[in-house]
PDB file of N, CA and C in Angstrom:
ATOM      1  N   UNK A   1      26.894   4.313  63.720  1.00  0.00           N
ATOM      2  CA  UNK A   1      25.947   4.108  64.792  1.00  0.00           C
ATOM      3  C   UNK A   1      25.941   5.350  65.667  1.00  0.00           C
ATOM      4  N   UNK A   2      24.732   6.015  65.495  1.00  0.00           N
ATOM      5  CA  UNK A   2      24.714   6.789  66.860  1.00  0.00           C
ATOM      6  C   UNK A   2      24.962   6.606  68.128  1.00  0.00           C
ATOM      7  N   UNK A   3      26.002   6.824  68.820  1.00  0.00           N
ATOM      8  CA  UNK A   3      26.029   7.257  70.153  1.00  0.00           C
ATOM      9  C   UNK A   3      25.794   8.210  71.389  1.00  0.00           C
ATOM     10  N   UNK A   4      25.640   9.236  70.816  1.00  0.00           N
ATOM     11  CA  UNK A   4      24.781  10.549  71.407  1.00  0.00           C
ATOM     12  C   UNK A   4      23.462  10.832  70.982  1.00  0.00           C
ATOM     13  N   UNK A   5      22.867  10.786  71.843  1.00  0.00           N
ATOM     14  CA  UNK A   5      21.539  11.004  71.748  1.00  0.00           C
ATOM     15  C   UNK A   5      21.213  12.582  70.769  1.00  0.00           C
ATOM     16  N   UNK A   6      22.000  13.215  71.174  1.00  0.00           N
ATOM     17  CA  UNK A   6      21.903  14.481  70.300  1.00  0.00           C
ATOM     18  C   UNK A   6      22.046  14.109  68.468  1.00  0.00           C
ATOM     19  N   UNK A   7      22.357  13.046  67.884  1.00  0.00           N
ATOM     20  CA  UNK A   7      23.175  12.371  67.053  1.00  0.00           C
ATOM     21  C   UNK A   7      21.378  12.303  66.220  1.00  0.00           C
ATOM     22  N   UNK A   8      20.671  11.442  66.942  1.00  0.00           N
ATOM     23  CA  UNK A   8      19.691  11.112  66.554  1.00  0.00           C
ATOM     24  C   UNK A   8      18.291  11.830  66.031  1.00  0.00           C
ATOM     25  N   UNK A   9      17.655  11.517  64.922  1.00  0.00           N
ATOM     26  CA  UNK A   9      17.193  12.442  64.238  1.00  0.00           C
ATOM     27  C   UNK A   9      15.298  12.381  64.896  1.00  0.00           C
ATOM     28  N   UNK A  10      14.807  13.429  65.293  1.00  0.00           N
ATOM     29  CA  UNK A  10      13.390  13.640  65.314  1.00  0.00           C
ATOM     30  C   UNK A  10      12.546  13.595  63.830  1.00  0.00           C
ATOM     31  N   UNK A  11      11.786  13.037  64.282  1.00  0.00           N
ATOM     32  CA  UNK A  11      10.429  12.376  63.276  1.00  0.00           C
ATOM     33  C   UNK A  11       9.187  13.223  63.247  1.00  0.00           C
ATOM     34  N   UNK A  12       8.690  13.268  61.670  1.00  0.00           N
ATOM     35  CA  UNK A  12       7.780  14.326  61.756  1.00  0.00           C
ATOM     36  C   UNK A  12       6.598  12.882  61.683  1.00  0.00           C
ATOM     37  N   UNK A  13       5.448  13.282  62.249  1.00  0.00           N
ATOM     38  CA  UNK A  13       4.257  12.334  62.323  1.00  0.00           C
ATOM     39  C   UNK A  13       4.023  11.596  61.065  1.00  0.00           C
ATOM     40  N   UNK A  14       4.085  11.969  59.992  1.00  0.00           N
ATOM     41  CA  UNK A  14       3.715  11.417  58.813  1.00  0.00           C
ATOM     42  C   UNK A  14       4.830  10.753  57.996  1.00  0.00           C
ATOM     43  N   UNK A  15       6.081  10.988  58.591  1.00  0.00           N
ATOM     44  CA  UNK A  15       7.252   9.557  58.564  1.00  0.00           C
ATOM     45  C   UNK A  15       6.856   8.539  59.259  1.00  0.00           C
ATOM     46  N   UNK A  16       7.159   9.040  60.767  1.00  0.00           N
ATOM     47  CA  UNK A  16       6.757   7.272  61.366  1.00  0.00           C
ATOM     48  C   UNK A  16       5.969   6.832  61.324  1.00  0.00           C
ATOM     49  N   UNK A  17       4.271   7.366  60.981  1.00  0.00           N
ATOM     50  CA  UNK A  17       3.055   6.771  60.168  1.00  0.00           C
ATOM     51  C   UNK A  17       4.161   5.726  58.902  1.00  0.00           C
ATOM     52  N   UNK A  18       4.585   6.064  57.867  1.00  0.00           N
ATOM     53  CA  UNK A  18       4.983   5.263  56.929  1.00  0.00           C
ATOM     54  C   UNK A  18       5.933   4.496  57.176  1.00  0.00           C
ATOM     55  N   UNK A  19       6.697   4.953  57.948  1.00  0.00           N
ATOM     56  CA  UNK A  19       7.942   3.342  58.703  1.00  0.00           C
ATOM     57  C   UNK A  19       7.419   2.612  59.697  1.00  0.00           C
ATOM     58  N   UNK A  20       6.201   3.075  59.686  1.00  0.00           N
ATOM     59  CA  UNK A  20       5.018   1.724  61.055  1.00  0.00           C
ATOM     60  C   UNK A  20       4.605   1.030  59.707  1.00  0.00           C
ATOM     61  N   UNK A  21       4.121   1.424  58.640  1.00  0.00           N
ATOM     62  CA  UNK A  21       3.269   0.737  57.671  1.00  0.00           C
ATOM     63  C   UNK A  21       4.119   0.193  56.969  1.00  0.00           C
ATOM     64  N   UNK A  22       5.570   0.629  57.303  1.00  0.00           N
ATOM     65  CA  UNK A  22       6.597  -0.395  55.856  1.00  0.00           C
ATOM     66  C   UNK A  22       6.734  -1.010  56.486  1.00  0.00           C
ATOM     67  N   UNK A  23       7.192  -1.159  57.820  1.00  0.00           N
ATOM     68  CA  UNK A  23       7.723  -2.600  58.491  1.00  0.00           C
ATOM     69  C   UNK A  23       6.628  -3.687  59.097  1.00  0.00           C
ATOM     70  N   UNK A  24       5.379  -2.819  58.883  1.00  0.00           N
ATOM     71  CA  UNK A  24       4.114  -4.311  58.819  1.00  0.00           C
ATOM     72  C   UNK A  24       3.907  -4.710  57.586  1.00  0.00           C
ATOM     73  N   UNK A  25       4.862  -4.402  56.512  1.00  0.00           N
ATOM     74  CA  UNK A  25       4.784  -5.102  55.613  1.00  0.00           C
ATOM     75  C   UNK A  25       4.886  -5.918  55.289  1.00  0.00           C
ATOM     76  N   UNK A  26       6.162  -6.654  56.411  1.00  0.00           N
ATOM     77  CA  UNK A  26       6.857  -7.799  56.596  1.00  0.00           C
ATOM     78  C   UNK A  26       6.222  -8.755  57.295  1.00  0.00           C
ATOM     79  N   UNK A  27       4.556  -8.374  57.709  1.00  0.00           N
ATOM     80  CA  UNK A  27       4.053  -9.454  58.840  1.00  0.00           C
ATOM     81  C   UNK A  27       3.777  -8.752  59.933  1.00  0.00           C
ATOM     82  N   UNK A  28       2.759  -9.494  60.823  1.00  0.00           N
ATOM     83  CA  UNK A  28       2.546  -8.719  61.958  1.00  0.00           C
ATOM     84  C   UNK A  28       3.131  -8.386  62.947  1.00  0.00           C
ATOM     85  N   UNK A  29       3.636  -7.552  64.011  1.00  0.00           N
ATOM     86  CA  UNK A  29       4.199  -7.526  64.843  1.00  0.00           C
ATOM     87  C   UNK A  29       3.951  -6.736  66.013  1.00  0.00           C
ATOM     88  N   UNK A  30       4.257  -6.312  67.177  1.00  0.00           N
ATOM     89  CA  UNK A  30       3.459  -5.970  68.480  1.00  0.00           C
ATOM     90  C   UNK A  30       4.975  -4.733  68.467  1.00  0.00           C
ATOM     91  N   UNK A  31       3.995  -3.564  69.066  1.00  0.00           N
ATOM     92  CA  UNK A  31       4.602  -2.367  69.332  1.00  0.00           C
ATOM     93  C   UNK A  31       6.239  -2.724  69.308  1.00  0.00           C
ATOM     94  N   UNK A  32       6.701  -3.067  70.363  1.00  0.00           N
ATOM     95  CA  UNK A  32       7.612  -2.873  70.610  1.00  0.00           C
ATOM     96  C   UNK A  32       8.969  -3.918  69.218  1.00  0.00           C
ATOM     97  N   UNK A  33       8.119  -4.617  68.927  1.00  0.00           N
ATOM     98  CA  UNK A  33       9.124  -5.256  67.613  1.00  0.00           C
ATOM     99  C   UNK A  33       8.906  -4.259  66.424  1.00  0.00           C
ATOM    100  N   UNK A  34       7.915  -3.274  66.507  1.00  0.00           N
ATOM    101  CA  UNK A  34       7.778  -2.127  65.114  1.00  0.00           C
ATOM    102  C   UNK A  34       9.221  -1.549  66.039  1.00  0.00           C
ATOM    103  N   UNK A  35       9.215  -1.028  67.113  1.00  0.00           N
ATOM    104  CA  UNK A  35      10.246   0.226  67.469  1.00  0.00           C
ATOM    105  C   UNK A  35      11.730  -0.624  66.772  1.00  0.00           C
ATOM    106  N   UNK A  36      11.920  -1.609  67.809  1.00  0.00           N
ATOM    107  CA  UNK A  36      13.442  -2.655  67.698  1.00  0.00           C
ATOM    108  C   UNK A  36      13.504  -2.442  66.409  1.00  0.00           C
ATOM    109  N   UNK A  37      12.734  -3.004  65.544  1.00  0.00           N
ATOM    110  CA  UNK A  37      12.674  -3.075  63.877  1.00  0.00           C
ATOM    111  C   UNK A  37      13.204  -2.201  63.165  1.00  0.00           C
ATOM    112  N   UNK A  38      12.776  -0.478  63.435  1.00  0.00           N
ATOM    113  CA  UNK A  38      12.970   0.816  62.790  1.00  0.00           C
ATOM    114  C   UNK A  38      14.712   1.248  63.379  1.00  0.00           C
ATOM    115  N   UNK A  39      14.419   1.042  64.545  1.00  0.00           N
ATOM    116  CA  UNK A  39      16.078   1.173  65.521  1.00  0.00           C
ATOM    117  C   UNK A  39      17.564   0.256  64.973  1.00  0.00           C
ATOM    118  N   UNK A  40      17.024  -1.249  64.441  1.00  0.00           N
ATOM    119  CA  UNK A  40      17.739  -1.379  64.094  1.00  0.00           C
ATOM    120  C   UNK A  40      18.318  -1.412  62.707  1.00  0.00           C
ATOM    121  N   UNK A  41      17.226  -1.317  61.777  1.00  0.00           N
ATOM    122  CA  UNK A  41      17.379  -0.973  60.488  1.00  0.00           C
ATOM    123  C   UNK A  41      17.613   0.755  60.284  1.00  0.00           C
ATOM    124  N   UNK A  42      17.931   1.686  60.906  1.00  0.00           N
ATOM    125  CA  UNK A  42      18.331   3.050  60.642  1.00  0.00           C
ATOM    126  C   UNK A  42      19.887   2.892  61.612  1.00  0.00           C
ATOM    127  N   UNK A  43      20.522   1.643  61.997  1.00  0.00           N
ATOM    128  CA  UNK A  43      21.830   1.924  62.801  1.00  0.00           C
ATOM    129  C   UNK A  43      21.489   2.375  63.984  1.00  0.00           C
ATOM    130  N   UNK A  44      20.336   2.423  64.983  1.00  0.00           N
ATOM    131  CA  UNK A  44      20.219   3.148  66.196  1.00  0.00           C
ATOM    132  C   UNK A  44      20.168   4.445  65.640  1.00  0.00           C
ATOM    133  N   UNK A  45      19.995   4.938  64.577  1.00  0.00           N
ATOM    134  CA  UNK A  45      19.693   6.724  64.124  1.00  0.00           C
ATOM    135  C   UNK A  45      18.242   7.069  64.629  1.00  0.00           C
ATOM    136  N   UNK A  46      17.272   6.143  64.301  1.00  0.00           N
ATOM    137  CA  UNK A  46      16.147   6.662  64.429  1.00  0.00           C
ATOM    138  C   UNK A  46      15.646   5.752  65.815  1.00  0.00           C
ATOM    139  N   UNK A  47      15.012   6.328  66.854  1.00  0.00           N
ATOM    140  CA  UNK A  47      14.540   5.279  68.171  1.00  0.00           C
ATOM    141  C   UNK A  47      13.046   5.853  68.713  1.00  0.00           C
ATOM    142  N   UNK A  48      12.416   4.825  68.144  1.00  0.00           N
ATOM    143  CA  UNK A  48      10.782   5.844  68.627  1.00  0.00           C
ATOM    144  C   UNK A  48      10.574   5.030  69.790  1.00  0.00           C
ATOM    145  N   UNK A  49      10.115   6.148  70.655  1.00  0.00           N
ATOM    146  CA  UNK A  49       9.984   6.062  72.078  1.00  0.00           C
ATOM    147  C   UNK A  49       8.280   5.978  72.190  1.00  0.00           C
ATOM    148  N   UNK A  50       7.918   4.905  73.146  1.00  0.00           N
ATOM    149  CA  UNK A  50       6.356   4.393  73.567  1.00  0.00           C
ATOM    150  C   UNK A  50       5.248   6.064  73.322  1.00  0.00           C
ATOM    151  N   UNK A  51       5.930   7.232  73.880  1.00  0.00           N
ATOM    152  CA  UNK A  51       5.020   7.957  73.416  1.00  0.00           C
ATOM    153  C   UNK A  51       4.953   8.476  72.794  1.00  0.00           C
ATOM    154  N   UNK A  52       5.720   8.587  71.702  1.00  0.00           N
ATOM    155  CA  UNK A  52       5.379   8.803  70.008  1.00  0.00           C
ATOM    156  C   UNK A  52       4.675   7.436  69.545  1.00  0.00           C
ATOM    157  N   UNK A  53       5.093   5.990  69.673  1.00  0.00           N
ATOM    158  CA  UNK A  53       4.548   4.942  68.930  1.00  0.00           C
ATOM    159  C   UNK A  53       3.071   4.374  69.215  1.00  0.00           C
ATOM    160  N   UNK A  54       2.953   4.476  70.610  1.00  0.00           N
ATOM    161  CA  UNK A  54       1.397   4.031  70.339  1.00  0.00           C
ATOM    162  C   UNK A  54       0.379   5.339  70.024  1.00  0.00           C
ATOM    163  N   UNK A  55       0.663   6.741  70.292  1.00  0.00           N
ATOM    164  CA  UNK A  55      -0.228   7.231  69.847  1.00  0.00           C
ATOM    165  C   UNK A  55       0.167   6.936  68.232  1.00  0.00           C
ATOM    166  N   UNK A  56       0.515   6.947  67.118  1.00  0.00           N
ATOM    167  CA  UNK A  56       0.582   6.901  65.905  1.00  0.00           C
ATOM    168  C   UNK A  56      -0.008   5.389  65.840  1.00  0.00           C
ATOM    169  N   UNK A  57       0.460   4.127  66.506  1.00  0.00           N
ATOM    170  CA  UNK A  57      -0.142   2.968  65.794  1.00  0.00           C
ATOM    171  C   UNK A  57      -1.901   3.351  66.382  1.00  0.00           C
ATOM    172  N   UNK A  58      -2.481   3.876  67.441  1.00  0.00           N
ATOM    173  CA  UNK A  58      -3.682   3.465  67.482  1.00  0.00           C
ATOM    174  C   UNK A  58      -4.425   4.885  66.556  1.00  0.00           C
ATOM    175  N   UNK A  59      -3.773   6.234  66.025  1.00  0.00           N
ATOM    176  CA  UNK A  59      -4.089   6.637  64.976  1.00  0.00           C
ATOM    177  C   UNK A  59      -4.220   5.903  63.490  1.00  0.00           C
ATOM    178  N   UNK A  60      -3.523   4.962  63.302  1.00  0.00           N
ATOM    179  CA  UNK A  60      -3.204   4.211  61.974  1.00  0.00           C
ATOM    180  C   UNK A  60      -4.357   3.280  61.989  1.00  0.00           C
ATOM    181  N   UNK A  61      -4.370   2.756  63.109  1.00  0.00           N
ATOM    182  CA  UNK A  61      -5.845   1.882  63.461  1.00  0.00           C
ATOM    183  C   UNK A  61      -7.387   2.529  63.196  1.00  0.00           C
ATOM    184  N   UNK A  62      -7.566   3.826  63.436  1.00  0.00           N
ATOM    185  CA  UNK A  62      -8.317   4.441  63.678  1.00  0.00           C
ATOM    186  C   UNK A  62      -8.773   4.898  62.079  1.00  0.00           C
ATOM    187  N   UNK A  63      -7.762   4.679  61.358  1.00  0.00           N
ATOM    188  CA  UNK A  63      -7.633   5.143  60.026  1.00  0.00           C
ATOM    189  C   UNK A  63      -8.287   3.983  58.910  1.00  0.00           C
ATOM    190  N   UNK A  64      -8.383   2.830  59.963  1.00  0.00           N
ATOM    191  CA  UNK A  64      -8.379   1.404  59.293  1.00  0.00           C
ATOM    192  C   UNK A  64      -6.766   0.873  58.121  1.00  0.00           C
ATOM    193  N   UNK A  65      -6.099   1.688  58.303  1.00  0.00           N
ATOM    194  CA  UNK A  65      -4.408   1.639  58.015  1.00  0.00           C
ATOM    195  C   UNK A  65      -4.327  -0.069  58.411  1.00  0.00           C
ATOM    196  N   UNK A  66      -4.149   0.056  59.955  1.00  0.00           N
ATOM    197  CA  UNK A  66      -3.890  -1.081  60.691  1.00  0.00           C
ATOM    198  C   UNK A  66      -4.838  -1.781  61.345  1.00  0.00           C
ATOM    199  N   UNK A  67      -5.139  -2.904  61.831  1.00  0.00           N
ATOM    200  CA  UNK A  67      -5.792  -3.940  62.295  1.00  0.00           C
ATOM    201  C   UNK A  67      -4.951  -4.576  63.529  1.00  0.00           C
ATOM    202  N   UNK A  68      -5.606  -4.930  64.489  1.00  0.00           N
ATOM    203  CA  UNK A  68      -4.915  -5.308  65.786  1.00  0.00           C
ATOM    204  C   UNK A  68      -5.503  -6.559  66.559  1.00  0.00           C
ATOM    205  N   UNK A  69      -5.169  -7.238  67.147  1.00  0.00           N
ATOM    206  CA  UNK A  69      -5.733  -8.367  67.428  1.00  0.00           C
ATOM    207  C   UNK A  69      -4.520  -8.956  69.062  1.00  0.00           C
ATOM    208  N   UNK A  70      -5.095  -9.014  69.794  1.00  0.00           N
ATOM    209  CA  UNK A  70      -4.468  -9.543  71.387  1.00  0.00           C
ATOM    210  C   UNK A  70      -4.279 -10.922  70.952  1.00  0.00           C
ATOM    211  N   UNK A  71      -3.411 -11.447  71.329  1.00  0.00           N
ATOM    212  CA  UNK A  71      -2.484 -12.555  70.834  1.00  0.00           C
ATOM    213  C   UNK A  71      -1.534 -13.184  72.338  1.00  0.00           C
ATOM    214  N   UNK A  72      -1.899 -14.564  72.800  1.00  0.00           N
ATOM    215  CA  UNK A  72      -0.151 -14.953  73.649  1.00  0.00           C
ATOM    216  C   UNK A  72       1.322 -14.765  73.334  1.00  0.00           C
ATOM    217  N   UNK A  73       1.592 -14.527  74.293  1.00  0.00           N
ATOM    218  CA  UNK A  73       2.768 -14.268  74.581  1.00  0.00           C
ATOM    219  C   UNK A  73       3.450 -15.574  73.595  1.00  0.00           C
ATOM    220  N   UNK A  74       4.603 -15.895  72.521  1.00  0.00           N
ATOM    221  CA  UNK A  74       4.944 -17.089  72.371  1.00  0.00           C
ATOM    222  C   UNK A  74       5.407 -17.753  73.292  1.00  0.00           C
ATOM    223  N   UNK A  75       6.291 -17.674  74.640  1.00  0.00           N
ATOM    224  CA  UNK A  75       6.899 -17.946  75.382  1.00  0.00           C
ATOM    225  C   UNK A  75       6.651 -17.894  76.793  1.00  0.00           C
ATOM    226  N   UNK A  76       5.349 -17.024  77.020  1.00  0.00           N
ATOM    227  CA  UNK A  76       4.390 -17.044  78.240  1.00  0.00           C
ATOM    228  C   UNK A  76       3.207 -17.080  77.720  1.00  0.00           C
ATOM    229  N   UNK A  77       2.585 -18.224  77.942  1.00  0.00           N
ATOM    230  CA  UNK A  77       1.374 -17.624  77.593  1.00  0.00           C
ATOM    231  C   UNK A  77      -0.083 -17.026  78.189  1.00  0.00           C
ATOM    232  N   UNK A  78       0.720 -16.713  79.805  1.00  0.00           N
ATOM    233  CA  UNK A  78      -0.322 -16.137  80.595  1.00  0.00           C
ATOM    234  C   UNK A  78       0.173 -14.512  80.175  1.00  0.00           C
ATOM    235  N   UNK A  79       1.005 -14.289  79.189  1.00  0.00           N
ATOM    236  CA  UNK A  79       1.097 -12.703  78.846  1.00  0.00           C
ATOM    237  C   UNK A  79       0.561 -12.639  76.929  1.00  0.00           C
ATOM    238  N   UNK A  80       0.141 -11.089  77.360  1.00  0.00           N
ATOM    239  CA  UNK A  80      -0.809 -11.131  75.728  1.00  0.00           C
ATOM    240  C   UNK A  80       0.299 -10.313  74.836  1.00  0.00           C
ATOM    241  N   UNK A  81      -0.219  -9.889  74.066  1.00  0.00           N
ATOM    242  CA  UNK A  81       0.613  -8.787  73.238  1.00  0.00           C
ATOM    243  C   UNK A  81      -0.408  -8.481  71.799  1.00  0.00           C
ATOM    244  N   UNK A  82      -0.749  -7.050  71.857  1.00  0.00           N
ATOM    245  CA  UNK A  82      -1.182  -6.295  70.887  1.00  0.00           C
ATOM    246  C   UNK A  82      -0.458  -6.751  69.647  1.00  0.00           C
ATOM    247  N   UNK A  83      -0.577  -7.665  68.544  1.00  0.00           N
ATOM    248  CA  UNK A  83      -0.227  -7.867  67.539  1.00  0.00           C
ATOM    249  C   UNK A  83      -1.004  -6.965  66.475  1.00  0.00           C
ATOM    250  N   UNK A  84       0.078  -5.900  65.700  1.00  0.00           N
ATOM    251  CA  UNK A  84      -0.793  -5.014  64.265  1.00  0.00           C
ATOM    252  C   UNK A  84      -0.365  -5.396  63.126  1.00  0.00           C
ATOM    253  N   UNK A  85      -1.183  -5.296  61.903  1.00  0.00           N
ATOM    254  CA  UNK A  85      -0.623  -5.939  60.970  1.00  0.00           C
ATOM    255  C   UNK A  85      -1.542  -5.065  60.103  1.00  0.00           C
ATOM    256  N   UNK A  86      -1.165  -5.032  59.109  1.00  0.00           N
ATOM    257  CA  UNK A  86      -1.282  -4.223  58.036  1.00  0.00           C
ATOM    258  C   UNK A  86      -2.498  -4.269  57.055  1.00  0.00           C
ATOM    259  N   UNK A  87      -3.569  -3.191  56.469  1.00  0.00           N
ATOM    260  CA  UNK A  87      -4.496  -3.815  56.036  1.00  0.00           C
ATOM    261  C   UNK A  87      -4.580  -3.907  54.607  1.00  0.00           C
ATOM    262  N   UNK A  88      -5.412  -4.113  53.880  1.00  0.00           N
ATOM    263  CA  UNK A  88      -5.550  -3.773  51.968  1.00  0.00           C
ATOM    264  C   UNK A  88      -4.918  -2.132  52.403  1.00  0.00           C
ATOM    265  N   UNK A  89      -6.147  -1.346  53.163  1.00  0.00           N
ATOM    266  CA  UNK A  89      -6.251   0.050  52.840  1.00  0.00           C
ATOM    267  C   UNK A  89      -4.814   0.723  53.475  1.00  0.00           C
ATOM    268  N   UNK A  90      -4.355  -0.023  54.446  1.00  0.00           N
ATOM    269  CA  UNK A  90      -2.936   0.407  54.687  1.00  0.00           C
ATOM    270  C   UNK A  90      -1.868   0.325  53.502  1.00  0.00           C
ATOM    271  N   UNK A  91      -1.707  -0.220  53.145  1.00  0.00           N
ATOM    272  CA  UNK A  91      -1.260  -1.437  51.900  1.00  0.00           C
ATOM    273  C   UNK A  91      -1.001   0.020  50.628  1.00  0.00           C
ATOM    274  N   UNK A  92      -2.332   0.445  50.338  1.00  0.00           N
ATOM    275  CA  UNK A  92      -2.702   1.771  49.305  1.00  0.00           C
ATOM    276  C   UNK A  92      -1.532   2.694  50.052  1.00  0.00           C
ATOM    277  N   UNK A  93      -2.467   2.925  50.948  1.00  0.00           N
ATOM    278  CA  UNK A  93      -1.714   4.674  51.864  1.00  0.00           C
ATOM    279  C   UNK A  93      -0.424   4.042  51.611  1.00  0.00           C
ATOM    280  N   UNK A  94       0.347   3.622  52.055  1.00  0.00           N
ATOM    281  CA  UNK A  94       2.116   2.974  51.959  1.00  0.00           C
ATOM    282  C   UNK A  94       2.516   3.694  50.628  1.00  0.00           C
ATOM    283  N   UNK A  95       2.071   2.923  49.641  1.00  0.00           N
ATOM    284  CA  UNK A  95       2.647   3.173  48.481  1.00  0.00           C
ATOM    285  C   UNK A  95       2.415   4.725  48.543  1.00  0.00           C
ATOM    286  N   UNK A  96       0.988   6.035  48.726  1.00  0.00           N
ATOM    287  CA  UNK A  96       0.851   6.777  48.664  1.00  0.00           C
ATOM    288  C   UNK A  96       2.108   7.593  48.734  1.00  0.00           C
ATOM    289  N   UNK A  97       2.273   7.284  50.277  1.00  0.00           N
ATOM    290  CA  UNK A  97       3.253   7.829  51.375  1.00  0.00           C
ATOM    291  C   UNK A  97       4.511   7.767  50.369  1.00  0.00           C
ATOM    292  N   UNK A  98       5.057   6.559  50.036  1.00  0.00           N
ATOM    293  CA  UNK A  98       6.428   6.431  49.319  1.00  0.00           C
ATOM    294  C   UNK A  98       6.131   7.574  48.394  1.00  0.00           C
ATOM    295  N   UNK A  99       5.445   7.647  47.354  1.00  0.00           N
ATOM    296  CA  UNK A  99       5.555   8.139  46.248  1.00  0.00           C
ATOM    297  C   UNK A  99       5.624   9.941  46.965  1.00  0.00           C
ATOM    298  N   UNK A 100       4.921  10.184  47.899  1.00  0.00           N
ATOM    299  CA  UNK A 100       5.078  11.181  48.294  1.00  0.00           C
ATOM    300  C   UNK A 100       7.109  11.924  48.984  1.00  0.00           C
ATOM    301  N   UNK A 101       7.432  10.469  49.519  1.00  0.00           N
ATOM    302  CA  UNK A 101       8.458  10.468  49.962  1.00  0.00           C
ATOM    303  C   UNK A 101       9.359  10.948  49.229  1.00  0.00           C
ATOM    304  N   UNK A 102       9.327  10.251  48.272  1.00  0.00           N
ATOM    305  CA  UNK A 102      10.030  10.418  46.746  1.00  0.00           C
ATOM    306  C   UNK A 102       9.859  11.574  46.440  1.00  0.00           C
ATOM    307  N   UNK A 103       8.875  12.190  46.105  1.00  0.00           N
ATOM    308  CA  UNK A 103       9.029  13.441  45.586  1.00  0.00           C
ATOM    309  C   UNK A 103       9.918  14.648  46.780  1.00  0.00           C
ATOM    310  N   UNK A 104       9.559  14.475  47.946  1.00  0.00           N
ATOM    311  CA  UNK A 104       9.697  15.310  49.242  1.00  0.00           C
ATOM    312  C   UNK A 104      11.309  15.268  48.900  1.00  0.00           C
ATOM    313  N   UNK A 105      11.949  14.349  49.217  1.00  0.00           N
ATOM    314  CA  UNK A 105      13.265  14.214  49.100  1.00  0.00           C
ATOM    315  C   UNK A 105      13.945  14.430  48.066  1.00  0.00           C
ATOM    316  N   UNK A 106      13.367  14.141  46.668  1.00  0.00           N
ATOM    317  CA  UNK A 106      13.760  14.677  45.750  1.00  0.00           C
ATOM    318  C   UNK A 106      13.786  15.924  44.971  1.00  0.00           C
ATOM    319  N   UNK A 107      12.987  16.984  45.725  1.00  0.00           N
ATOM    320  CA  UNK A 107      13.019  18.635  46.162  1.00  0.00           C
ATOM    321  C   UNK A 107      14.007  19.003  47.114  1.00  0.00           C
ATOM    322  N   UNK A 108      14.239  18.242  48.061  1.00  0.00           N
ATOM    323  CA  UNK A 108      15.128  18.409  48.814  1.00  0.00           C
ATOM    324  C   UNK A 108      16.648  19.066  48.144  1.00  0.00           C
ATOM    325  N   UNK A 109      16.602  17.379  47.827  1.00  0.00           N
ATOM    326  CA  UNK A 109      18.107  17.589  46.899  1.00  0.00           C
ATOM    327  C   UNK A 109      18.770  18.099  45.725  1.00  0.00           C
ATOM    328  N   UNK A 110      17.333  18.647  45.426  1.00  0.00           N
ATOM    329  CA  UNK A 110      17.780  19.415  44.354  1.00  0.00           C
ATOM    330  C   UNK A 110      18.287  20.798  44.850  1.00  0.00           C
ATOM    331  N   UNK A 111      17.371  21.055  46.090  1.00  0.00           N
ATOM    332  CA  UNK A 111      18.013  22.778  46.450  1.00  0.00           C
ATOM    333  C   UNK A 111      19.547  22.599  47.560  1.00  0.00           C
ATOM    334  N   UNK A 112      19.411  21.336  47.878  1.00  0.00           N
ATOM    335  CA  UNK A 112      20.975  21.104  49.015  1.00  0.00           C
ATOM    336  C   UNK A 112      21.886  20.874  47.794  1.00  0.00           C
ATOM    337  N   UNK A 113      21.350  20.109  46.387  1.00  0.00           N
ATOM    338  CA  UNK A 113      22.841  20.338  45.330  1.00  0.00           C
ATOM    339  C   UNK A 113      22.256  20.421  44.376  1.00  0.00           C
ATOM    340  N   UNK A 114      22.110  21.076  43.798  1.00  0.00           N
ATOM    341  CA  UNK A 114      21.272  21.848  42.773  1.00  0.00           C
ATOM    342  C   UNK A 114      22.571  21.433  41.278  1.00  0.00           C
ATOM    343  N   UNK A 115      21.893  21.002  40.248  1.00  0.00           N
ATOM    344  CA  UNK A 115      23.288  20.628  39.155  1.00  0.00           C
ATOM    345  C   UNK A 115      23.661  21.534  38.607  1.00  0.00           C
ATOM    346  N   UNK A 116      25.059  21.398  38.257  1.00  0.00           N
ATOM    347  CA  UNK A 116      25.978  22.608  37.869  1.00  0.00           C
ATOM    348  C   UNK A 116      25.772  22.854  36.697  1.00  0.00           C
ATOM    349  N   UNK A 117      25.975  24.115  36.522  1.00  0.00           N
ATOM    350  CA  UNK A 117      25.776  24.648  35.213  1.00  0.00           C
ATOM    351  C   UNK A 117      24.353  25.348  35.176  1.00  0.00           C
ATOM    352  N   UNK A 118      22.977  25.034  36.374  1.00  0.00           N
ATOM    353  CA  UNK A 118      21.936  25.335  36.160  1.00  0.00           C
ATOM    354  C   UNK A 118      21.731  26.594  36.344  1.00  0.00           C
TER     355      UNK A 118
END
């Protein structure tokens, strides 16, 4: 678990585009349960802060990626909450993104350990 903020890793735009679209994979959810979500599935490594996340979710929207809909509060219901959820065409881009991921990282590691003998 990170404890120093220095610890924690910066995000290039077209990651947290794809860890907004993997974790509406799971169903819809309102800004701040995408952040909790990513924070706690990376150990507190990764923590996207309100002004990295809504400009990227209302880019993803804009993309038709995501779909959004004002929704009650479950537990107040004089409070709303931006619920996003994921579309067909988000759905495509995702997989895109992975397969891209895959390759990105797997260039990576070939030049951080390159196999012996090569």
């Amino acid at each position: 678990m990170a404890d120093d903020a220095s610890e924690r890793i910066q995000l290039l735009q077209g990651t947290l585009d794809m860890l907004i679209l993997r974790t509406l994979l799971f169903g819809p959810a309102h800004g701040h349960q995408i952040a909790r979500h990513i924070q706690r599935t990376t150990e507190d490594l990764l923590q996207v802060e309100h002004g990295s996340l809504y400009p990227a979710l209302h880019r993803l929207e804009r993309r038709g990626w995501i779909a959004a809909r004002w929704e009650p509060a479950a537990k107040d219901l004089k409070r709303e909450f931006k619920y996003y959820r994921l579309t067909a065409a988000g759905r495509k881009q995702l997989v895109a993104e992975e397969s891209r991921w895959k390759k990105l990282t797997g260039a990576v590691a070939r030049v951080l350990w390159p196999a012996e003998g090569a």
